[in-house]
C-alpha atoms as a PDB file:
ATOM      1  CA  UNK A   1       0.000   0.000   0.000  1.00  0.00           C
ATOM      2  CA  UNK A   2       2.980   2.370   0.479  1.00  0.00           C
ATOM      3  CA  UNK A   3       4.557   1.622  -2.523  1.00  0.00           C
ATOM      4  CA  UNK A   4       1.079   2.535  -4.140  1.00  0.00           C
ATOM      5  CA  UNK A   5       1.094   5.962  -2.579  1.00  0.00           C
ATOM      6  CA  UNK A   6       4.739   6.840  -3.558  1.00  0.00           C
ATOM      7  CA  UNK A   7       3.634   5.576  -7.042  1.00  0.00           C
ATOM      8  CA  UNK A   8       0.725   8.146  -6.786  1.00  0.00           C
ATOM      9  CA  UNK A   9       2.694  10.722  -5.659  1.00  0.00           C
ATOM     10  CA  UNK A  10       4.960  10.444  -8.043  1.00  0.00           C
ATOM     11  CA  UNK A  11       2.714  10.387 -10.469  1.00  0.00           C
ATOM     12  CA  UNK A  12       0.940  13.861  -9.410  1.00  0.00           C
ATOM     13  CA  UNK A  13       4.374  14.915  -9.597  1.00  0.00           C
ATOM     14  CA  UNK A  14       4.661  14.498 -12.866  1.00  0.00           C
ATOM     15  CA  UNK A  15       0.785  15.357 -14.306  1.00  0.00           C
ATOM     16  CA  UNK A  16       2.078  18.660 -12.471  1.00  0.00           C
ATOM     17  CA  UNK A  17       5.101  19.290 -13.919  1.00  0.00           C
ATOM     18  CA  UNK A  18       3.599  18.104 -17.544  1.00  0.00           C
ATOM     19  CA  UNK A  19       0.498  21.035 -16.867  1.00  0.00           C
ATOM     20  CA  UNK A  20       3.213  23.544 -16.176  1.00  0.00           C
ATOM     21  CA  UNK A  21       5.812  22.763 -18.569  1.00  0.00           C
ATOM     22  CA  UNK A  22       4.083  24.830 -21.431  1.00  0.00           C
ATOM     23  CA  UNK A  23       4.203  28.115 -19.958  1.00  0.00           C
ATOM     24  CA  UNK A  24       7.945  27.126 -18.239  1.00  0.00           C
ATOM     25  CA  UNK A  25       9.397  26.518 -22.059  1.00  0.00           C
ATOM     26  CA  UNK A  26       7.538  29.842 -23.389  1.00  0.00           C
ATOM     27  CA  UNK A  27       9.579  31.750 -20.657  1.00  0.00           C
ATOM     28  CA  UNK A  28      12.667  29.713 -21.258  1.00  0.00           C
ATOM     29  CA  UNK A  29      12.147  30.283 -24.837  1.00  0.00           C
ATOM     30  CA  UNK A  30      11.915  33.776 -24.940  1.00  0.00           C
ATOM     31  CA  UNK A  31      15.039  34.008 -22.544  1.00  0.00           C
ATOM     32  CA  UNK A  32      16.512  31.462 -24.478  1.00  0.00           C
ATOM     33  CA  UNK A  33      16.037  33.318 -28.170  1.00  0.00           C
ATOM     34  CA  UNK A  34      17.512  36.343 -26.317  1.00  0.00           C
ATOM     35  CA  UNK A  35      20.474  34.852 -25.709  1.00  0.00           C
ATOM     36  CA  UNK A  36      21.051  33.404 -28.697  1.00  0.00           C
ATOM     37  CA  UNK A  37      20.460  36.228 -31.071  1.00  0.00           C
ATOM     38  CA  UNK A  38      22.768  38.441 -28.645  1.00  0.00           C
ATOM     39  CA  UNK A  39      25.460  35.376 -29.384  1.00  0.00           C
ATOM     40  CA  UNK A  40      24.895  35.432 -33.241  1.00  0.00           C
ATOM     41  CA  UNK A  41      25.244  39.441 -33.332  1.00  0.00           C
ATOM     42  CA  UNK A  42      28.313  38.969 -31.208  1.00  0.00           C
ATOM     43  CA  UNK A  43      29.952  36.032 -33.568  1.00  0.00           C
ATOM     44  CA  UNK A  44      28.907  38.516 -36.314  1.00  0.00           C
ATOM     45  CA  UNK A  45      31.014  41.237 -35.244  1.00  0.00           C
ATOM     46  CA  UNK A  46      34.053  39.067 -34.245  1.00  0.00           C
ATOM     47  CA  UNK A  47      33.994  37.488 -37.719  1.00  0.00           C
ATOM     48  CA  UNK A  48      33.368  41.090 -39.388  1.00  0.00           C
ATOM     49  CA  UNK A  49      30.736  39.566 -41.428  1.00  0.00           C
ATOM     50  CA  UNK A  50      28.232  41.494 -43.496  1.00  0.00           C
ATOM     51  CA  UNK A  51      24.787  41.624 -43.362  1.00  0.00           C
ATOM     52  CA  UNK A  52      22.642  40.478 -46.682  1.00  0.00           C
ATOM     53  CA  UNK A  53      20.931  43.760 -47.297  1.00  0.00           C
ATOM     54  CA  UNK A  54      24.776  45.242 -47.692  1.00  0.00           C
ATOM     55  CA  UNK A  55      25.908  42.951 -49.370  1.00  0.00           C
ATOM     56  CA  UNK A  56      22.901  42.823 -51.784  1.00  0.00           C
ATOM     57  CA  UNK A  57      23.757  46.897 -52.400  1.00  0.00           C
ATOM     58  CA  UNK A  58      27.062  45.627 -53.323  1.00  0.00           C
ATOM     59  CA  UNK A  59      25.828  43.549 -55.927  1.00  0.00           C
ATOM     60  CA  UNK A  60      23.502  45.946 -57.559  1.00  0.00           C
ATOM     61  CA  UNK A  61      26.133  48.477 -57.480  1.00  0.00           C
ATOM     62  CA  UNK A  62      28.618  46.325 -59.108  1.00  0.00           C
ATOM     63  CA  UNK A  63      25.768  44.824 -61.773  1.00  0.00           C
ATOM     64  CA  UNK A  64      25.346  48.803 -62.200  1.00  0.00           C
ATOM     65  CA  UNK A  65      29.259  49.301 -63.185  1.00  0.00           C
ATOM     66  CA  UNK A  66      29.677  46.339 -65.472  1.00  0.00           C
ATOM     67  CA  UNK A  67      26.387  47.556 -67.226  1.00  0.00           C
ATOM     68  CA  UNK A  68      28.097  50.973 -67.910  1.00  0.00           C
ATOM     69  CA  UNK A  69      31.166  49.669 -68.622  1.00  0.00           C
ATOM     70  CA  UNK A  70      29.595  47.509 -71.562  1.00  0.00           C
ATOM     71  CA  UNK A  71      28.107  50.294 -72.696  1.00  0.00           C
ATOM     72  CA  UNK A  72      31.609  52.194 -72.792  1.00  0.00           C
ATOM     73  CA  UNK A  73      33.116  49.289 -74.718  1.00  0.00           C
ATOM     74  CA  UNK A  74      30.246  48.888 -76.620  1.00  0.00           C
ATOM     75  CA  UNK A  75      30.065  53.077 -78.264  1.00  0.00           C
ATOM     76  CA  UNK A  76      32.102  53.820 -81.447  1.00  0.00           C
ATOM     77  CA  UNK A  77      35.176  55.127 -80.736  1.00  0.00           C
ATOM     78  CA  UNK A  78      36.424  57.969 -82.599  1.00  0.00           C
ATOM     79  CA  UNK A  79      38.934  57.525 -84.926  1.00  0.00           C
ATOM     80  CA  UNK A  80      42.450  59.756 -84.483  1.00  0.00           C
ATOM     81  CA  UNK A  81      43.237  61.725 -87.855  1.00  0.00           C
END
């Protein structure tokens, strides 16, 4: 009969803990996600990486330059007299 109420208790224990782990994780999470985007911004700047949107400029701006330089090579040059 003991052993039956330790195995009840322990199982109350556990229904509890199951009832209250969804709102422990949110908390955890949110703590959790804090942490690790403060860690990914962190490794960023150590490993002077560059963020998409700059890098995406980068591109454009370069796509811009070959386009005009085609067009340079492109025109008729004048001839020297």
């Amino acid at each position: 009969m003991a052993e039956r109420g330790n195995k009840r208790l322990f199982v109350d224990a556990v229904e509890e803990l199951l009832a209250e782990l969804p709102s422990r994780a949110r908390g955890g999470k949110e703590k959790l996600s804090e942490q690790a985007i403060g860690a990914l911004r962190s490794l960023v700047e150590e490993l002077d990486l560059v963020r998409r949107d700059d890098l995406d400029e980068l591109e454009l701006r370069v796509a811009q330059l070959e386009h005009r330089l085609r067009l340079l090579e492109d025109a008729p040059h004048p001839r020297p007299e």
